[in-house]
N, C-alpha and C. Protein backbone atom coordinates (compact mmCIF):
# COMPACT_ATOMS: atom_id res chain seq x y z
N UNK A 1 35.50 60.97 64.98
CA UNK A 1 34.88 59.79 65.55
C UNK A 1 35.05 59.88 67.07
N UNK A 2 33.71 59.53 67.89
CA UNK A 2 34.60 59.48 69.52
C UNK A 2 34.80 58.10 69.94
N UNK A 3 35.13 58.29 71.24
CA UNK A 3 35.83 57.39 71.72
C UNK A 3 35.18 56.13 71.44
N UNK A 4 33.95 55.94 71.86
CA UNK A 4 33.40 54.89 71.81
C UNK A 4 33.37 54.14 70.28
N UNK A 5 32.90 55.08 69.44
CA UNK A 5 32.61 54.40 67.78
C UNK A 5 33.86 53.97 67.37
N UNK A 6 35.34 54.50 67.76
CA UNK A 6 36.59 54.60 67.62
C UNK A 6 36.89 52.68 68.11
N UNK A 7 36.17 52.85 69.48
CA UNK A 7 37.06 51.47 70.19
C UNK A 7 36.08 50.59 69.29
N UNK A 8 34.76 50.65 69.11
CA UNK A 8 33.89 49.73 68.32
C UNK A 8 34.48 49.32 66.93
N UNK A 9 35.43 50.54 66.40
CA UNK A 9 35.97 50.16 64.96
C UNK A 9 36.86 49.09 64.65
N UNK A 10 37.62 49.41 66.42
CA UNK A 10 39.56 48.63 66.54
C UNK A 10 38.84 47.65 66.73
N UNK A 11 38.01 47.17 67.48
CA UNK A 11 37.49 45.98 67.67
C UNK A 11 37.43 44.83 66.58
N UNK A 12 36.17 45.81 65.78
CA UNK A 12 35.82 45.31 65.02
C UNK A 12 36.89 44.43 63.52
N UNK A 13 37.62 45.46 63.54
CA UNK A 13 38.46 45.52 62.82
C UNK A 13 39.32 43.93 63.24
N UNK A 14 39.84 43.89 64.42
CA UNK A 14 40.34 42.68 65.08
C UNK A 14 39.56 41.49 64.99
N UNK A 15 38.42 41.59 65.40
CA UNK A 15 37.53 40.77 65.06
C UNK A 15 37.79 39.88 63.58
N UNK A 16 37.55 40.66 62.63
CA UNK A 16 37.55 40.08 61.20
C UNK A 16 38.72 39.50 60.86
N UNK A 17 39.89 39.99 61.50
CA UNK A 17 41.03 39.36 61.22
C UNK A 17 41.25 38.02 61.98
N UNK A 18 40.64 37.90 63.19
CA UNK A 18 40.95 36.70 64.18
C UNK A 18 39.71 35.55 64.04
N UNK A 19 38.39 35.81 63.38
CA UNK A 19 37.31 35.66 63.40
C UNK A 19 38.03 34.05 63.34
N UNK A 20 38.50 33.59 62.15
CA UNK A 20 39.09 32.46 61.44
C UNK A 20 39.70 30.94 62.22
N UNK A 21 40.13 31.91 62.94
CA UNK A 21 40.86 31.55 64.07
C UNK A 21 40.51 30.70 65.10
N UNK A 22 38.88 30.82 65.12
CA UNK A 22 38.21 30.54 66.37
C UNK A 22 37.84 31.03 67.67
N UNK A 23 38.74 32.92 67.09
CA UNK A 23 39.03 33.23 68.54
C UNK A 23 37.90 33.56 69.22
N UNK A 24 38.28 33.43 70.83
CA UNK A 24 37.18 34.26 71.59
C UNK A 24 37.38 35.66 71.41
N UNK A 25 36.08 36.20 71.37
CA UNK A 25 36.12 37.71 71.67
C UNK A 25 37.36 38.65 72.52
N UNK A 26 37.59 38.11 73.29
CA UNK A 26 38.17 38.52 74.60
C UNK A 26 39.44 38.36 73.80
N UNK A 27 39.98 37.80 72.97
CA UNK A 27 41.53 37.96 72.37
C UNK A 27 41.24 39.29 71.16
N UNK A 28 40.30 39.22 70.80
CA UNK A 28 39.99 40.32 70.39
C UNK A 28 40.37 41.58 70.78
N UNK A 29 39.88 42.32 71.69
CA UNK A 29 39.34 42.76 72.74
C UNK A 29 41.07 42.99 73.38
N UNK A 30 41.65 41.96 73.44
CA UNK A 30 42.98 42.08 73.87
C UNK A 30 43.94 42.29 72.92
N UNK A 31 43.77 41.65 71.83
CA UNK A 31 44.58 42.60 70.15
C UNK A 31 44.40 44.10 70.12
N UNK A 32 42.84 44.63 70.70
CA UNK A 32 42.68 46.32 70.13
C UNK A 32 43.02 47.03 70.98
N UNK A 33 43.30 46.55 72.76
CA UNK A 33 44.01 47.58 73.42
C UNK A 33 45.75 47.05 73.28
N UNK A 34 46.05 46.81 73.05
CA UNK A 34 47.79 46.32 72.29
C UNK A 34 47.77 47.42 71.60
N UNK A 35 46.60 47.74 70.49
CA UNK A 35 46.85 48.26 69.76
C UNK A 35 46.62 49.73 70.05
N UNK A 36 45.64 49.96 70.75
CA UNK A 36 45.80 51.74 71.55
C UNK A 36 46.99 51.86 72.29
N UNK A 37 47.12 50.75 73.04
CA UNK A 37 48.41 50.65 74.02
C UNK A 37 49.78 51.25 72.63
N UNK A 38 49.68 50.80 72.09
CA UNK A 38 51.39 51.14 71.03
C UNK A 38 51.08 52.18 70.18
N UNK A 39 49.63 52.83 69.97
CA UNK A 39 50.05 54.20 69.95
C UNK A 39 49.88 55.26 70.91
N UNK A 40 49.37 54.78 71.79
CA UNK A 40 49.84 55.72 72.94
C UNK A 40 51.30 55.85 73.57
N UNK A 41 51.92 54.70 73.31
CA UNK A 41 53.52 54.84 73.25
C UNK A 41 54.37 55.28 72.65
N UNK A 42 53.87 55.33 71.18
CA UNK A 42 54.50 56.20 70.00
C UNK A 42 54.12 57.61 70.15
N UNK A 43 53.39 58.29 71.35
CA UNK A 43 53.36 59.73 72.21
C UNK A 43 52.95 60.20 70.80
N UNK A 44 52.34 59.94 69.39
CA UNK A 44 52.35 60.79 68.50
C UNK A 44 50.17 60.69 68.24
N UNK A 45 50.10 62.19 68.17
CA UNK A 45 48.75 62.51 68.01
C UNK A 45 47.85 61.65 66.92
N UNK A 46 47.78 61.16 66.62
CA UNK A 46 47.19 60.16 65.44
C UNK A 46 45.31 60.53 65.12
N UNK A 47 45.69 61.21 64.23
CA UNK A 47 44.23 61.94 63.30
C UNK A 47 43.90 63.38 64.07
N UNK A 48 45.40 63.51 64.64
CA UNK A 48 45.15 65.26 65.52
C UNK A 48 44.04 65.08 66.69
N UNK A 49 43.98 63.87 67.12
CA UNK A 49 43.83 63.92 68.69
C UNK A 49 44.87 63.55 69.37
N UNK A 50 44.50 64.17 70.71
CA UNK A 50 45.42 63.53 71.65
C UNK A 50 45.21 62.55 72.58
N UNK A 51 46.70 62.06 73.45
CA UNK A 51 46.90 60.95 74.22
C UNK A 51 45.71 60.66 74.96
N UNK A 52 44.83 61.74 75.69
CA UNK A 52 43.42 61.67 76.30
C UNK A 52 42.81 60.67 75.32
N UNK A 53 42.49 60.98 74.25
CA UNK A 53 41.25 60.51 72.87
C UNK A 53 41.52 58.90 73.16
N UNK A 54 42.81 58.51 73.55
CA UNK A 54 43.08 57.27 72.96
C UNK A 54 43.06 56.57 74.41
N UNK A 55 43.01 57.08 75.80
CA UNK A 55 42.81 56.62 76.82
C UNK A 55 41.19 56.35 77.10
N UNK A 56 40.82 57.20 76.46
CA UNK A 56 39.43 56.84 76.37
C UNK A 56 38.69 56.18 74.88
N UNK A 57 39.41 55.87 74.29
CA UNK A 57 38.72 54.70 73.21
C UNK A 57 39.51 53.56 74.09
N UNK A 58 40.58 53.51 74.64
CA UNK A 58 40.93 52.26 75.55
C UNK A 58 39.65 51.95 76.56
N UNK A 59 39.36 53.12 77.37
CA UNK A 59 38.24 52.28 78.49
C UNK A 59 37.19 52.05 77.25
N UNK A 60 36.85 52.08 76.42
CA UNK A 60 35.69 52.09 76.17
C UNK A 60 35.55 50.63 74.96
N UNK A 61 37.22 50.35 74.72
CA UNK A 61 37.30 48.62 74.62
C UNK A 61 37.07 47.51 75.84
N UNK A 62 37.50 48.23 76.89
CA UNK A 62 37.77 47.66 77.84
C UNK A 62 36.32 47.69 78.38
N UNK A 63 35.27 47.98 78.13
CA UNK A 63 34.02 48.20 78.62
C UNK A 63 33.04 47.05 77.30
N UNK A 64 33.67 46.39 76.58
CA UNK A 64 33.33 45.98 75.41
C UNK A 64 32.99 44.52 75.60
């Protein structure tokens, strides 16, 4: 998956869980880089990419 379809997934994914909630997008949006953010801290390759893959599904939430 690249970066982009990747950040569209975390999103999305956040989305459905917060939808309920009322939330704005933008907490969204701020749940899915938390969530690149802590595995880019756990320094561990996740689906055999690397730390790059996940700096760039970050801009590309952050562009969301």
């Amino acid at each position: 998956m690249i970066p982009n379809e990747k950040a569209d997934s975390i999103f999305q994914q956040m989305y459905k869980i917060l939808w309920h909630t009322n939330s704005d997008p933008i907490h969204c949006k701020q749940c899915a880089i938390v969530a690149v953010d802590e595995i880019l801290k756990a320094g561990k390759d996740v689906d055999e990419f690397s730390d790059s893959y996940w700096l760039q599904v970050k801009q590309e939430i952050e562009k969301l």
